[in-house]
N, C-alpha and C. Protein backbone atom coordinates (compact mmCIF):
# COMPACT_ATOMS: atom_id res chain seq x y z
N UNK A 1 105.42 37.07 43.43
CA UNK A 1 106.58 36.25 43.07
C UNK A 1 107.86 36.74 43.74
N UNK A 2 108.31 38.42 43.53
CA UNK A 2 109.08 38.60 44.85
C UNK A 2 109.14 38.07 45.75
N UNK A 3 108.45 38.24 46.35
CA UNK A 3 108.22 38.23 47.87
C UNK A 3 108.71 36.63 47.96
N UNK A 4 107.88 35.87 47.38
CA UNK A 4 108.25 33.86 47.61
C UNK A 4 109.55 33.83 47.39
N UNK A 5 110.66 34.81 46.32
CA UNK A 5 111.72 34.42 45.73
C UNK A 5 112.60 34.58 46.74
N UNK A 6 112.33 36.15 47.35
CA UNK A 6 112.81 36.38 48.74
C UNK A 6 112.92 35.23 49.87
N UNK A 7 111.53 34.82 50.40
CA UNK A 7 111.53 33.97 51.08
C UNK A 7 112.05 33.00 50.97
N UNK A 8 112.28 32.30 49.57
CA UNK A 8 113.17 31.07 49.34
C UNK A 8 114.61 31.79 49.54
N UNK A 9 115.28 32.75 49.32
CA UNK A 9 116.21 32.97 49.50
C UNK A 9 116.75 32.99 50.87
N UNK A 10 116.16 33.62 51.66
CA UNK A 10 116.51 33.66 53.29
C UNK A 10 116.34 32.25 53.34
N UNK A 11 115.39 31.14 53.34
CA UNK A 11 115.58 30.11 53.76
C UNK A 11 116.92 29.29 53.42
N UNK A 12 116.99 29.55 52.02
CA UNK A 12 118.33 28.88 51.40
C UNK A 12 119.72 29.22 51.89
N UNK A 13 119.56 30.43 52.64
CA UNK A 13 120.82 30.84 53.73
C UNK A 13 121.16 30.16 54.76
N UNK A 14 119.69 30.31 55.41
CA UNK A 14 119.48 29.55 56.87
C UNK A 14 120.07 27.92 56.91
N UNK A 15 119.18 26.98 55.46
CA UNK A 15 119.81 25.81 55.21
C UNK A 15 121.05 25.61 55.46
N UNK A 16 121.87 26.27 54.30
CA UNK A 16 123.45 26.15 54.27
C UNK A 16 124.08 26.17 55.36
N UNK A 17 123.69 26.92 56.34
CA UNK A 17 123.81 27.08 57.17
C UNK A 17 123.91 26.40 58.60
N UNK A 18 122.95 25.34 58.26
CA UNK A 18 122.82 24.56 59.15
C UNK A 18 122.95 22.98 58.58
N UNK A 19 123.52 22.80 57.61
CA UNK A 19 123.07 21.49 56.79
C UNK A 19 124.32 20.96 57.44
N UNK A 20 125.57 21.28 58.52
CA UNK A 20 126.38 20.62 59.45
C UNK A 20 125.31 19.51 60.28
N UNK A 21 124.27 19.99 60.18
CA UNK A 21 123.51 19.28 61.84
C UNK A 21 122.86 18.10 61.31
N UNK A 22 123.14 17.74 60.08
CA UNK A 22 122.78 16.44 59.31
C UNK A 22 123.48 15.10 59.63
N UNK A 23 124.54 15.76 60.21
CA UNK A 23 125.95 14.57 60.85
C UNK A 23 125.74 14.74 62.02
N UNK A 24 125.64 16.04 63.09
CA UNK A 24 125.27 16.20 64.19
C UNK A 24 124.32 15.27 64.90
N UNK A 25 124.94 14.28 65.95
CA UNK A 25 123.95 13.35 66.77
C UNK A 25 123.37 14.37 67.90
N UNK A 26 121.94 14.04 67.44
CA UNK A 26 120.72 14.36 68.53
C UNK A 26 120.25 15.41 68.00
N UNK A 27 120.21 16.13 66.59
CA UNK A 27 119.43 16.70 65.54
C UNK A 27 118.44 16.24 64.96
N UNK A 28 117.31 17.21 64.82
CA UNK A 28 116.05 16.38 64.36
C UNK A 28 116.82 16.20 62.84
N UNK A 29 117.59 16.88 62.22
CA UNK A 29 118.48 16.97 60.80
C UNK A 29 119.01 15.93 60.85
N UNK A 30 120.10 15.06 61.93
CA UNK A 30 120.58 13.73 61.44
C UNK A 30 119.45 13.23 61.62
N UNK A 31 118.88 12.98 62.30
CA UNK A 31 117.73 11.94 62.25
C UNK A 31 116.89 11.49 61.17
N UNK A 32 116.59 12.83 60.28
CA UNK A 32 115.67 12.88 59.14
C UNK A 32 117.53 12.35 58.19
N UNK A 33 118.41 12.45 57.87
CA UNK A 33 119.23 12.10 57.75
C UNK A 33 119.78 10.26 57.95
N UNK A 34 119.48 10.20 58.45
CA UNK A 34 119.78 8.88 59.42
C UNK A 34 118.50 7.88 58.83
N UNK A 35 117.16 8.21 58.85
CA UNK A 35 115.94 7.16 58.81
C UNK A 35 115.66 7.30 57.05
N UNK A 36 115.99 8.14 56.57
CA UNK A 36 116.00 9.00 55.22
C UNK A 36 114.55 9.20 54.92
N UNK A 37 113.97 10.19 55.85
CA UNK A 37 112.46 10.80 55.67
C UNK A 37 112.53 11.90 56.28
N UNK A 38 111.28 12.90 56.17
CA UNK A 38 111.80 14.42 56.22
C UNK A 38 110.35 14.70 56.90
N UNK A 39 109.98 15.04 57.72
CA UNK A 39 108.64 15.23 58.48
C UNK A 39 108.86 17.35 58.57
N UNK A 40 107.87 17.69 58.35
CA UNK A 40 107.76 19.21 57.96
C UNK A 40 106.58 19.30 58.97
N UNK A 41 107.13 20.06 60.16
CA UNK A 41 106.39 20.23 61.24
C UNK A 41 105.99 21.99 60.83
N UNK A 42 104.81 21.80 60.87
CA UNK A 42 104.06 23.17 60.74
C UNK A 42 103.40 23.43 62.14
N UNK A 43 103.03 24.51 62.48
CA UNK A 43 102.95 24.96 63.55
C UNK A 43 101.68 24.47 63.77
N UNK A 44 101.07 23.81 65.36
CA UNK A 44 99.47 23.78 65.87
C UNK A 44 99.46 22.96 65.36
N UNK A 45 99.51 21.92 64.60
CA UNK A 45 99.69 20.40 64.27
C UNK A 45 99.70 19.27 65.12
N UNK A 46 100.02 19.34 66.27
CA UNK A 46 100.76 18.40 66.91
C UNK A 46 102.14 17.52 66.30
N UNK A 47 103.04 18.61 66.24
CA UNK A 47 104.20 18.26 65.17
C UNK A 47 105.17 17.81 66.78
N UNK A 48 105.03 18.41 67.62
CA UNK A 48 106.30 17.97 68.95
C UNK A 48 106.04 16.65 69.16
N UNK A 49 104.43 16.38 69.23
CA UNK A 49 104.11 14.95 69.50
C UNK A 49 104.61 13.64 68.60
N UNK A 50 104.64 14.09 67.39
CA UNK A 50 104.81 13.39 66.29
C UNK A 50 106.57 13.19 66.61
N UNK A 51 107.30 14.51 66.39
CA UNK A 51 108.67 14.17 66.64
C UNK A 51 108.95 13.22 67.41
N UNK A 52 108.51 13.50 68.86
CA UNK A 52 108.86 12.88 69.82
C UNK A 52 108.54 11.14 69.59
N UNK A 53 107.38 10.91 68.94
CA UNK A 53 106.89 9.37 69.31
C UNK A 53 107.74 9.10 67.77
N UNK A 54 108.21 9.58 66.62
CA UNK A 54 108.92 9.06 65.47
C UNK A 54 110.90 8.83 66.13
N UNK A 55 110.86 10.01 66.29
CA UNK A 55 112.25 10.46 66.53
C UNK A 55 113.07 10.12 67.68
N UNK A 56 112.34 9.99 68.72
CA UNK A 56 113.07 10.33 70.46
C UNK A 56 113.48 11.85 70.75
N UNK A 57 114.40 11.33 71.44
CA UNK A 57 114.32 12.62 72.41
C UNK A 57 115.89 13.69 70.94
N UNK A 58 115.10 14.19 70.58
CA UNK A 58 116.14 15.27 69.32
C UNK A 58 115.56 16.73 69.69
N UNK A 59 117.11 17.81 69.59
CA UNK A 59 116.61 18.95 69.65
C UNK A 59 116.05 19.33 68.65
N UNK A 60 115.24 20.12 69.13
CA UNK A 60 113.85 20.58 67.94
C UNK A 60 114.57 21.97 66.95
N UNK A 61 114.31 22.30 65.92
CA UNK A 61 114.71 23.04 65.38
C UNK A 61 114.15 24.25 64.63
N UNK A 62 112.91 23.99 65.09
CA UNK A 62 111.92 24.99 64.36
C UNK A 62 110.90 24.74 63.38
N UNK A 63 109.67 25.26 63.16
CA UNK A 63 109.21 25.16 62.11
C UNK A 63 109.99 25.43 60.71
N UNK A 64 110.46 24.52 59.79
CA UNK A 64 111.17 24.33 58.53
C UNK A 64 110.28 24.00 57.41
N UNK A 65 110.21 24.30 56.70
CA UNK A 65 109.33 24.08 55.04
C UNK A 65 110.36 22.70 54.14
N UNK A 66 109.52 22.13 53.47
CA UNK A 66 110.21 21.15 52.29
C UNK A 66 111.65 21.71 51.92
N UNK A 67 111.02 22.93 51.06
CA UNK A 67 112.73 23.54 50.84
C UNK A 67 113.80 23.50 51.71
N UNK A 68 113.78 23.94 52.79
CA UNK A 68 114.44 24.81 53.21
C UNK A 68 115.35 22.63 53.81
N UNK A 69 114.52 21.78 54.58
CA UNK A 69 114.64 20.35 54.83
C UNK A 69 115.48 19.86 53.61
N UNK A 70 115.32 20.00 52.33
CA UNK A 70 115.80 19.25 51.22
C UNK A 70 117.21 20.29 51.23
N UNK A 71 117.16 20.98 50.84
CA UNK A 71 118.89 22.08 51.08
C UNK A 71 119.28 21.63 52.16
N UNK A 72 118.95 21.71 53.30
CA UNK A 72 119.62 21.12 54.27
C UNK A 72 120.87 19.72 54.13
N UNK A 73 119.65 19.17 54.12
CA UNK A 73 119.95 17.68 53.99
C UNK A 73 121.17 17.34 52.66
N UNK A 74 120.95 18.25 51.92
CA UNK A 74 121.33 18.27 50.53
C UNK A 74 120.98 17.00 49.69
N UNK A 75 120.13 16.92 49.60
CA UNK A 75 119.32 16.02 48.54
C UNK A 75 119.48 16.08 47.33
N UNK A 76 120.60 15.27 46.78
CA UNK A 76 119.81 15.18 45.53
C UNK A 76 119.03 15.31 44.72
N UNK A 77 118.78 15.29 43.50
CA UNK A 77 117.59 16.32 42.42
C UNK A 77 116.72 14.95 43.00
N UNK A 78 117.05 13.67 42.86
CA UNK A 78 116.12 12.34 42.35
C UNK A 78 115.71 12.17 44.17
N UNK A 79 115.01 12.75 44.66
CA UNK A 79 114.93 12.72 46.29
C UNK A 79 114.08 11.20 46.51
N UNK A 80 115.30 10.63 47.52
CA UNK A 80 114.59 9.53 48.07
C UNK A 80 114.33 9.19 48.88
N UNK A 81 114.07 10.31 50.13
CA UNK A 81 113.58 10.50 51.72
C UNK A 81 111.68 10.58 51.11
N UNK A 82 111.63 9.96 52.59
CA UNK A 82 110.10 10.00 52.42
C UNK A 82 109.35 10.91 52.81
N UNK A 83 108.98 11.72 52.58
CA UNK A 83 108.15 13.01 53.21
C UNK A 83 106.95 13.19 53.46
N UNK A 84 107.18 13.75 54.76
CA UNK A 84 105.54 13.99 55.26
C UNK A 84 105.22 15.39 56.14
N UNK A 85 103.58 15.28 56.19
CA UNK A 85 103.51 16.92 57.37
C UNK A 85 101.98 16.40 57.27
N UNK A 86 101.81 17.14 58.05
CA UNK A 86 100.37 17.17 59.36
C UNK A 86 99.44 18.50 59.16
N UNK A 87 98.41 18.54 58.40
CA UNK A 87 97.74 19.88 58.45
C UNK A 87 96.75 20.29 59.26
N UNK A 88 96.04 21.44 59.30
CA UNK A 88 95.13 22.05 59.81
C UNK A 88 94.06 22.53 59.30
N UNK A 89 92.55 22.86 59.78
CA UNK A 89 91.52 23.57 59.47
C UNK A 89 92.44 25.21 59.62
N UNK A 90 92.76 26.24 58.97
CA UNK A 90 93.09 27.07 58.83
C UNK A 90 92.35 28.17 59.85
N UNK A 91 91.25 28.03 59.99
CA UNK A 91 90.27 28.96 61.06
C UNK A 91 90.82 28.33 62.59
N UNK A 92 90.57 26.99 62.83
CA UNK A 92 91.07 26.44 64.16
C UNK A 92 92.52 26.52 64.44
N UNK A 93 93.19 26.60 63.40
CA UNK A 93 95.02 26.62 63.59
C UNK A 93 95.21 27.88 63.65
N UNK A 94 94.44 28.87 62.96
CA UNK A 94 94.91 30.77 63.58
C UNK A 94 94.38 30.81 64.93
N UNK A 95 93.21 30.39 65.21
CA UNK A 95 92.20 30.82 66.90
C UNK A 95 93.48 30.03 68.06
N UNK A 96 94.19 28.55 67.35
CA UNK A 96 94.92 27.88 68.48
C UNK A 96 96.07 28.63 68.56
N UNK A 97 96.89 29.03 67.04
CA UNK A 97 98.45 29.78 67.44
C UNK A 97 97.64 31.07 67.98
N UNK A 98 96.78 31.47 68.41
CA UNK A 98 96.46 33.32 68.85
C UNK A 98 96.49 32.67 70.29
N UNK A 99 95.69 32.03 71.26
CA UNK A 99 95.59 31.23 72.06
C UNK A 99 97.04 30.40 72.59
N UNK A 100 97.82 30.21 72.28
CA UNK A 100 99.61 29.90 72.03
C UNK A 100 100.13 30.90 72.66
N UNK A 101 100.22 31.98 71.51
CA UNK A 101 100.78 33.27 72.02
C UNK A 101 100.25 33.94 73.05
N UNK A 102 98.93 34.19 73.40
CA UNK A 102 98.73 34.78 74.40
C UNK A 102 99.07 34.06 75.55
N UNK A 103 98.75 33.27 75.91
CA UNK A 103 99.21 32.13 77.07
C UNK A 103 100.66 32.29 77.24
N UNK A 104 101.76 32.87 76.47
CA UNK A 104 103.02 32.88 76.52
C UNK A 104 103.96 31.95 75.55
N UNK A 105 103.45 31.34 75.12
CA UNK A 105 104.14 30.30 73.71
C UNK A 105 105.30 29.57 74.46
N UNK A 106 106.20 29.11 74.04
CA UNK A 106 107.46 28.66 74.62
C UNK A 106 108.56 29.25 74.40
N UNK A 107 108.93 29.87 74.11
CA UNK A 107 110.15 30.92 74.14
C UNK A 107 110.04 32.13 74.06
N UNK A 108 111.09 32.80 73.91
CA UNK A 108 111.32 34.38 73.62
C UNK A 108 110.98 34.88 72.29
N UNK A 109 111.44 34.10 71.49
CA UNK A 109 110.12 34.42 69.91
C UNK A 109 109.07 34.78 69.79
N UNK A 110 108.38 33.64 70.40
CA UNK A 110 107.19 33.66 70.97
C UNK A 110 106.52 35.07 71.47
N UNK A 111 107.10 34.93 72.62
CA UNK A 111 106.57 36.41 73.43
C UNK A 111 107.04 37.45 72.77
N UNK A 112 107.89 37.62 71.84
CA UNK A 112 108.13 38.79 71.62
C UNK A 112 107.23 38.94 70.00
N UNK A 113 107.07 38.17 69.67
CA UNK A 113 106.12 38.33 68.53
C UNK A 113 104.39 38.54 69.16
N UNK A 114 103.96 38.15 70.33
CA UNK A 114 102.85 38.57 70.67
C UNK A 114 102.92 40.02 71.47
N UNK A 115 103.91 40.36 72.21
CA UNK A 115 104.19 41.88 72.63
C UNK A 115 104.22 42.73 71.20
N UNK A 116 104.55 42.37 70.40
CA UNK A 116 104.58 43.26 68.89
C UNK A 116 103.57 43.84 68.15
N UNK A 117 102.92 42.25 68.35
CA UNK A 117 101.64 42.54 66.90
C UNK A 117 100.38 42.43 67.55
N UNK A 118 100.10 41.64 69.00
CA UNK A 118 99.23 40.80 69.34
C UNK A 118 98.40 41.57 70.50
N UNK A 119 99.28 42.58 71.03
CA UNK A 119 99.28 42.47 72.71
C UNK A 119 98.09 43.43 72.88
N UNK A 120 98.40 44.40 71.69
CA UNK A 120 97.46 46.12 72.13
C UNK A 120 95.89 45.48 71.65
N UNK A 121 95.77 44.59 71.18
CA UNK A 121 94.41 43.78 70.67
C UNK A 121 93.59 43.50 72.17
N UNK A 122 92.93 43.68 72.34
CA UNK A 122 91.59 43.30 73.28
C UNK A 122 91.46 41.85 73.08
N UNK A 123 90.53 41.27 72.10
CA UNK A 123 90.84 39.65 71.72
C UNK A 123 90.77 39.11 70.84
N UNK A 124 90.59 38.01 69.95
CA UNK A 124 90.48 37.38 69.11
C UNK A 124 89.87 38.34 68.41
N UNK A 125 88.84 38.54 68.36
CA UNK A 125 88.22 39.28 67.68
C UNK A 125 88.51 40.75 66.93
N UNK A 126 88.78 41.54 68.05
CA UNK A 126 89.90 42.68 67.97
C UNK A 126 90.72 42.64 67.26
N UNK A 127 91.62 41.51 67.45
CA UNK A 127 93.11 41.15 66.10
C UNK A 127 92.65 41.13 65.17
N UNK A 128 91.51 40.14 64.51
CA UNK A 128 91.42 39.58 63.14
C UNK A 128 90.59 40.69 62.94
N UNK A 129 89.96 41.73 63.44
CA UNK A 129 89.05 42.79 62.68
C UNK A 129 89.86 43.76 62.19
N UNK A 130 91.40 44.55 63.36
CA UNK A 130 91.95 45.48 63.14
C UNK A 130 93.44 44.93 63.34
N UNK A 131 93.67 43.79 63.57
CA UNK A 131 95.45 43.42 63.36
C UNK A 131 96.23 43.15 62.58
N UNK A 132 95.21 41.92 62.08
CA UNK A 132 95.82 40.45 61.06
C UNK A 132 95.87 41.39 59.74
N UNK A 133 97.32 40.97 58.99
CA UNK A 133 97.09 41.59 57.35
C UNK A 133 98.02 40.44 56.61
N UNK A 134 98.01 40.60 55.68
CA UNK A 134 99.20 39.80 55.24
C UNK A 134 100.86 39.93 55.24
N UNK A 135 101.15 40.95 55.61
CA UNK A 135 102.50 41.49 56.20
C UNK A 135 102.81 40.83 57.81
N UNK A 136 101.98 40.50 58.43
CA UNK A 136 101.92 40.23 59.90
C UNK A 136 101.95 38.70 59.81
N UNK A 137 101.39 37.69 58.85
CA UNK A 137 101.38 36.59 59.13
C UNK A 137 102.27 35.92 58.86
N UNK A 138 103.07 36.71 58.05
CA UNK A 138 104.61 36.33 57.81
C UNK A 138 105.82 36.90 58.45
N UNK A 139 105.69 37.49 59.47
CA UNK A 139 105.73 38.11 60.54
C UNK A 139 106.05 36.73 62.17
N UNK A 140 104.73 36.21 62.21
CA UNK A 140 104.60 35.34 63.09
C UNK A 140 104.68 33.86 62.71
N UNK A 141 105.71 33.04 63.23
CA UNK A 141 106.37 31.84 62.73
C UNK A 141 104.73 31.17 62.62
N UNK A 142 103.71 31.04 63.44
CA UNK A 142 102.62 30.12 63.32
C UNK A 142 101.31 30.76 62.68
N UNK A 143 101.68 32.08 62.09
CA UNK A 143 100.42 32.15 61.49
C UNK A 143 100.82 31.81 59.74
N UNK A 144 102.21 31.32 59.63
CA UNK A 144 102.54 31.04 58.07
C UNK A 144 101.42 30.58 57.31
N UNK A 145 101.27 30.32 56.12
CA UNK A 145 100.48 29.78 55.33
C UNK A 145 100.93 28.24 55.51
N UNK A 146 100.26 27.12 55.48
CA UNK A 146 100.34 26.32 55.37
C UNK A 146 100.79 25.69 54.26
N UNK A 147 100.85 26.05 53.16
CA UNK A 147 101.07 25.88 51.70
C UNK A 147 102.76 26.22 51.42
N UNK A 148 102.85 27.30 52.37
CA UNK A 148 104.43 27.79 52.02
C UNK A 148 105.59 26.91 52.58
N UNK A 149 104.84 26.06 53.30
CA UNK A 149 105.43 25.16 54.40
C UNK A 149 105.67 23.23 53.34
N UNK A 150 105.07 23.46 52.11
CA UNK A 150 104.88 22.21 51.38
C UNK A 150 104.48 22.51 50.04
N UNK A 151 104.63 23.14 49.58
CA UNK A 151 104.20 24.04 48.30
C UNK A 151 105.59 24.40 47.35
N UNK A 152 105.38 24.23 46.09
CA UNK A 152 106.56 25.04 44.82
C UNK A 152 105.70 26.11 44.57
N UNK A 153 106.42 27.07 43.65
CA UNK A 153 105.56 28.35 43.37
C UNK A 153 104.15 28.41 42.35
N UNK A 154 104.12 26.91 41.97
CA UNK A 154 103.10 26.06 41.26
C UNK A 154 101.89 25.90 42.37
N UNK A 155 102.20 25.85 43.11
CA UNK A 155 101.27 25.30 44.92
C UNK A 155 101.09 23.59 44.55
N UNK A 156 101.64 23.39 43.67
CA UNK A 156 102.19 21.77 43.90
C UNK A 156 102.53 21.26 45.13
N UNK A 157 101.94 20.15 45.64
CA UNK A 157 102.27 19.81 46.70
C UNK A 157 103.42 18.92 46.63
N UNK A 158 104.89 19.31 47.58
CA UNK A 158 106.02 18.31 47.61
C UNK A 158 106.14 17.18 48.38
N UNK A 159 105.24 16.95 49.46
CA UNK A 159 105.63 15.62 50.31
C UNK A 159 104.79 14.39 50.15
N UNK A 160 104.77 13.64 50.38
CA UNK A 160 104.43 12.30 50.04
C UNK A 160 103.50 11.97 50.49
N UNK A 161 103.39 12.73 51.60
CA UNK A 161 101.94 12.12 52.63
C UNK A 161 101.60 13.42 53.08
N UNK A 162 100.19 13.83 53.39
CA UNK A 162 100.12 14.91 53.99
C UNK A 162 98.47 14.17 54.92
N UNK A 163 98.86 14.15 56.53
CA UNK A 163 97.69 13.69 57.26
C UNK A 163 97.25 14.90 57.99
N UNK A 164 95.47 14.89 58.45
CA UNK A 164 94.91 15.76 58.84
C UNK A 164 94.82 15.61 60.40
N UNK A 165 95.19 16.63 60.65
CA UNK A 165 94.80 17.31 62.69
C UNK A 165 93.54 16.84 62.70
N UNK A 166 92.58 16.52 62.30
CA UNK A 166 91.12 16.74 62.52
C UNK A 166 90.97 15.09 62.43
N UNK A 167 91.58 14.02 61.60
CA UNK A 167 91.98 13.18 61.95
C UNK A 167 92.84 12.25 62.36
N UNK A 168 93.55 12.28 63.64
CA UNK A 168 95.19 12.55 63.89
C UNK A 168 95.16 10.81 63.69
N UNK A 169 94.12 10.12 64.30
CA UNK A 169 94.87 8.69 65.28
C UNK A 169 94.15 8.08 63.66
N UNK A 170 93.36 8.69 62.73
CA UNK A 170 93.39 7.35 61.91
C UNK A 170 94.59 7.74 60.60
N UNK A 171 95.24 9.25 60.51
CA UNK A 171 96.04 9.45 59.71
C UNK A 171 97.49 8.97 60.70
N UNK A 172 97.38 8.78 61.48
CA UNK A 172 99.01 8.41 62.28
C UNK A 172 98.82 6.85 61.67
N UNK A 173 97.55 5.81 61.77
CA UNK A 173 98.06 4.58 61.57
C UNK A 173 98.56 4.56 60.56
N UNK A 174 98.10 4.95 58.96
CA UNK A 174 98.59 5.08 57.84
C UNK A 174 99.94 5.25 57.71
N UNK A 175 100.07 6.37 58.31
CA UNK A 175 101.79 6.90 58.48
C UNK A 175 102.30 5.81 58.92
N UNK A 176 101.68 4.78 60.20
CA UNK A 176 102.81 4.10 60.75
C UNK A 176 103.01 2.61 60.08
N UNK A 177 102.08 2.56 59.13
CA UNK A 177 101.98 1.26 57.70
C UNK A 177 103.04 2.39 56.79
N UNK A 178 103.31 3.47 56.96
CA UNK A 178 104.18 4.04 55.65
C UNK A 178 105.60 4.26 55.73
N UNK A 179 105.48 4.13 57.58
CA UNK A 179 107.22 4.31 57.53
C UNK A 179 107.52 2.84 58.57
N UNK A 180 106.14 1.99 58.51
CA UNK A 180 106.58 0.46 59.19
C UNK A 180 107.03 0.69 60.22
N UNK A 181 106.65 1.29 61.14
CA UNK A 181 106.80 1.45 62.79
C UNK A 181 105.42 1.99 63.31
N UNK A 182 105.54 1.42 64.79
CA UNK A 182 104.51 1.86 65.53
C UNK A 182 104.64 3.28 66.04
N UNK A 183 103.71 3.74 65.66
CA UNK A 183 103.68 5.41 66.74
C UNK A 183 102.54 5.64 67.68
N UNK A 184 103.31 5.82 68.90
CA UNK A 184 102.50 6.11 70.04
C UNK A 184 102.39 7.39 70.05
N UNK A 185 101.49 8.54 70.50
CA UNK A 185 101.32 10.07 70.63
C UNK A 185 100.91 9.94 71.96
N UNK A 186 102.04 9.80 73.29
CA UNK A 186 101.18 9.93 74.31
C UNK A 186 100.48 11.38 74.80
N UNK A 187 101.31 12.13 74.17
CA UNK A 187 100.97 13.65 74.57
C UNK A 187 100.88 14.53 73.87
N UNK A 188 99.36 14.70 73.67
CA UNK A 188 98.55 16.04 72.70
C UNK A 188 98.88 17.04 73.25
N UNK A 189 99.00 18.32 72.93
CA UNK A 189 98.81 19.42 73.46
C UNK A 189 97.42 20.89 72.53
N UNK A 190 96.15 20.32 73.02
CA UNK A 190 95.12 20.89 72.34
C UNK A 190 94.97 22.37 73.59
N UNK A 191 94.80 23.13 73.06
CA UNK A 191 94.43 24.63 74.06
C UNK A 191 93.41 24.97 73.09
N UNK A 192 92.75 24.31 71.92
CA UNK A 192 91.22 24.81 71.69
C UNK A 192 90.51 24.52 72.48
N UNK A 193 89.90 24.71 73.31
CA UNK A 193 88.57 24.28 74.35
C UNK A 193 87.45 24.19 73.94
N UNK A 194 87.08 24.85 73.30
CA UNK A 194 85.78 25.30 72.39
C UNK A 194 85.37 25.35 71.05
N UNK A 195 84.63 24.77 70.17
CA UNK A 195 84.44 24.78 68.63
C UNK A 195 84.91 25.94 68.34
N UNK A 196 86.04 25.87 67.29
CA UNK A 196 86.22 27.57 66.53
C UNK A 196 85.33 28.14 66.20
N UNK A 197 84.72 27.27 65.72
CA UNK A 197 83.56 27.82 65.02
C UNK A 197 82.33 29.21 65.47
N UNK A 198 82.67 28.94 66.81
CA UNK A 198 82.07 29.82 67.96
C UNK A 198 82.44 31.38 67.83
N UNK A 199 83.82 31.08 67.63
CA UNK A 199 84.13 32.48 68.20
C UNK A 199 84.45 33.58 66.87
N UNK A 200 84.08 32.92 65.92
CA UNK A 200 84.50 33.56 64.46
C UNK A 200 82.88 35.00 64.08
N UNK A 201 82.71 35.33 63.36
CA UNK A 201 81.77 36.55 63.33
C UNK A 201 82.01 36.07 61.69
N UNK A 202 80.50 36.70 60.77
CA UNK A 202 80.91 36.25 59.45
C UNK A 202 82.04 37.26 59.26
N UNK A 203 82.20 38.47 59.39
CA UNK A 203 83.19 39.65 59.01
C UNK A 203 84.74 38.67 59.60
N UNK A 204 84.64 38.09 60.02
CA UNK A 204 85.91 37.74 60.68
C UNK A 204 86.41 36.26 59.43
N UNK A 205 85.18 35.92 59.20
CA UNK A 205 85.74 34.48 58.38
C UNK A 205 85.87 34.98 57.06
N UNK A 206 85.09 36.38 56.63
CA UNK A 206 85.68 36.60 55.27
C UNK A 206 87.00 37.43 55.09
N UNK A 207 87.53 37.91 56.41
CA UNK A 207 88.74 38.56 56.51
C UNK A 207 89.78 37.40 56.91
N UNK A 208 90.08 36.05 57.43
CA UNK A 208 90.66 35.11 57.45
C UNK A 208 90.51 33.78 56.25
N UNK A 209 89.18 34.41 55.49
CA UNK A 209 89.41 33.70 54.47
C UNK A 209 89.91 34.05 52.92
N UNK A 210 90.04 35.46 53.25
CA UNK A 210 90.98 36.26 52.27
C UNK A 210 92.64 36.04 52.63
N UNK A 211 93.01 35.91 53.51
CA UNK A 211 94.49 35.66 54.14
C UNK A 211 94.85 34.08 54.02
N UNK A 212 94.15 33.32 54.17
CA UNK A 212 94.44 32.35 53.75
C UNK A 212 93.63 31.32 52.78
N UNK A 213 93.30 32.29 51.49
CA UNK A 213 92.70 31.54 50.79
C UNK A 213 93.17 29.92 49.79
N UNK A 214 94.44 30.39 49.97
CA UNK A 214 95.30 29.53 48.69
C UNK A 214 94.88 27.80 50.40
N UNK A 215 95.49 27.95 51.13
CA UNK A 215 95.47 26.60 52.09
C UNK A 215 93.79 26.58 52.02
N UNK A 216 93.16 27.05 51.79
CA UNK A 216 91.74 26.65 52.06
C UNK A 216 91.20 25.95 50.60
N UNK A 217 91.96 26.09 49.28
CA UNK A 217 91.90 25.61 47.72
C UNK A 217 92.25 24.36 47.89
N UNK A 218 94.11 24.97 48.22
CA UNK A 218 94.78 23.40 48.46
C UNK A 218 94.45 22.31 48.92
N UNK A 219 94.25 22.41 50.08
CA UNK A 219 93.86 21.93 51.00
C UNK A 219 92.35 20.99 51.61
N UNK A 220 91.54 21.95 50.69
CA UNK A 220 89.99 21.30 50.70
C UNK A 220 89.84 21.83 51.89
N UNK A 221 89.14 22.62 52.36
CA UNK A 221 89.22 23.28 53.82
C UNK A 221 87.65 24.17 53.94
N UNK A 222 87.20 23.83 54.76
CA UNK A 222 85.91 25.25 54.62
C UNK A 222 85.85 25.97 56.10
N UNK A 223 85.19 26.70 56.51
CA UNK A 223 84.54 26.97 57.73
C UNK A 223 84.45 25.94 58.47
């Protein structure tokens, strides 16, 4: 409970902080502002794609959680933005953000969070046997829990819609009957090549399924 209270706290800084960029033209913040819906891009999702074909061309702002979107915005208790986010198989979304980072990610975050935690690892395998802990995944913006990203301290889920990676093009039509526009995704960006499923060891799925057990409850999620 620390630790979440903490985390809501730094976020609730960061918000205030930025809840100017709600008026700001060419913010993904006015925009979610502007259409009055709140899209919670979690990492390995295909959340850029989604921005881009909902939004246009807006600077991106980071992976952001419900909370941290609703402070922003400053919402009202009676919230009447429509909310949504995009999930993952939890085994395929750690193998794709490890695969991310090594490749170089897109910024200096990025790389400097895989020079940190990632680099002295041999491979996949190597990390999740002797790297990954739960101090580290909160650590790295894309290995978050998925839950912390749409979750109260109840693990209540807050957004309105929540569609699956695993079925993108028949959960996008839904979405686009929910916010009454067409969405095109011309551009995926998949760097799994290979079934996860492959490269996991059982020792490896009961050590990633201890780290993220709560998104694998929530979520309905298996191997």
């Amino acid at each position: 409970m620390l630790r979440y209270l903490f985390r809501k706290y730094k976020a609730w800084k960061r918000a205030k902080r930025e809840s100017y960029k709600r008026f700001k033209s060419g913010t993904l913040l006015n925009a979610f502002h502007k259409t009055q819906t709140i899209f919670i891009h979690i990492p390995k999702t295909a959340g850029i794609s989604i921005i881009n074909a909902i939004y246009g061309n807006v600077s991106l702002s980071g992976h952001r959680s419900y909370y941290f979107n609703t402070v922003a915005l400053e919402i009202p208790f009676r919230n009447t933005y429509f909310s949504y986010a995009f999930i993952r198989n939890p085994f395929e979304r750690l193998y794709s953000s490890y695969l991310f980072l090594k490749n170089g990610g897109i910024n200096k975050h990025d790389q400097k969070a895989y020079e940190l935690y990632i680099s002295k690892y041999d491979d996949f395998e190597d990390f999740i046997l002797h790297g990954i802990n739960k101090n580290i995944i909160y650590e790295i913006i894309h290995f978050v829990p998925q839950f912390d990203y749409l979750c109260d301290f109840r693990y209540n889920i807050l957004v309105d819609y929540v569609g699956r990676f695993e079925k993108l093009d028949e959960d996008i039509k839904v979405l686009s009957k929910k916010l009454n526009m067409k969405i095109n995704l011309d551009h995926l960006n998949f760097n799994v090549k290979k079934n996860y499923q492959l490269v996991y060891t059982e020792k490896m799925i009961e050590i990633v399924s201890n780290l993220y057990s709560k998104d694998l409850e929530i979520f309905n999620y298996k191997f």
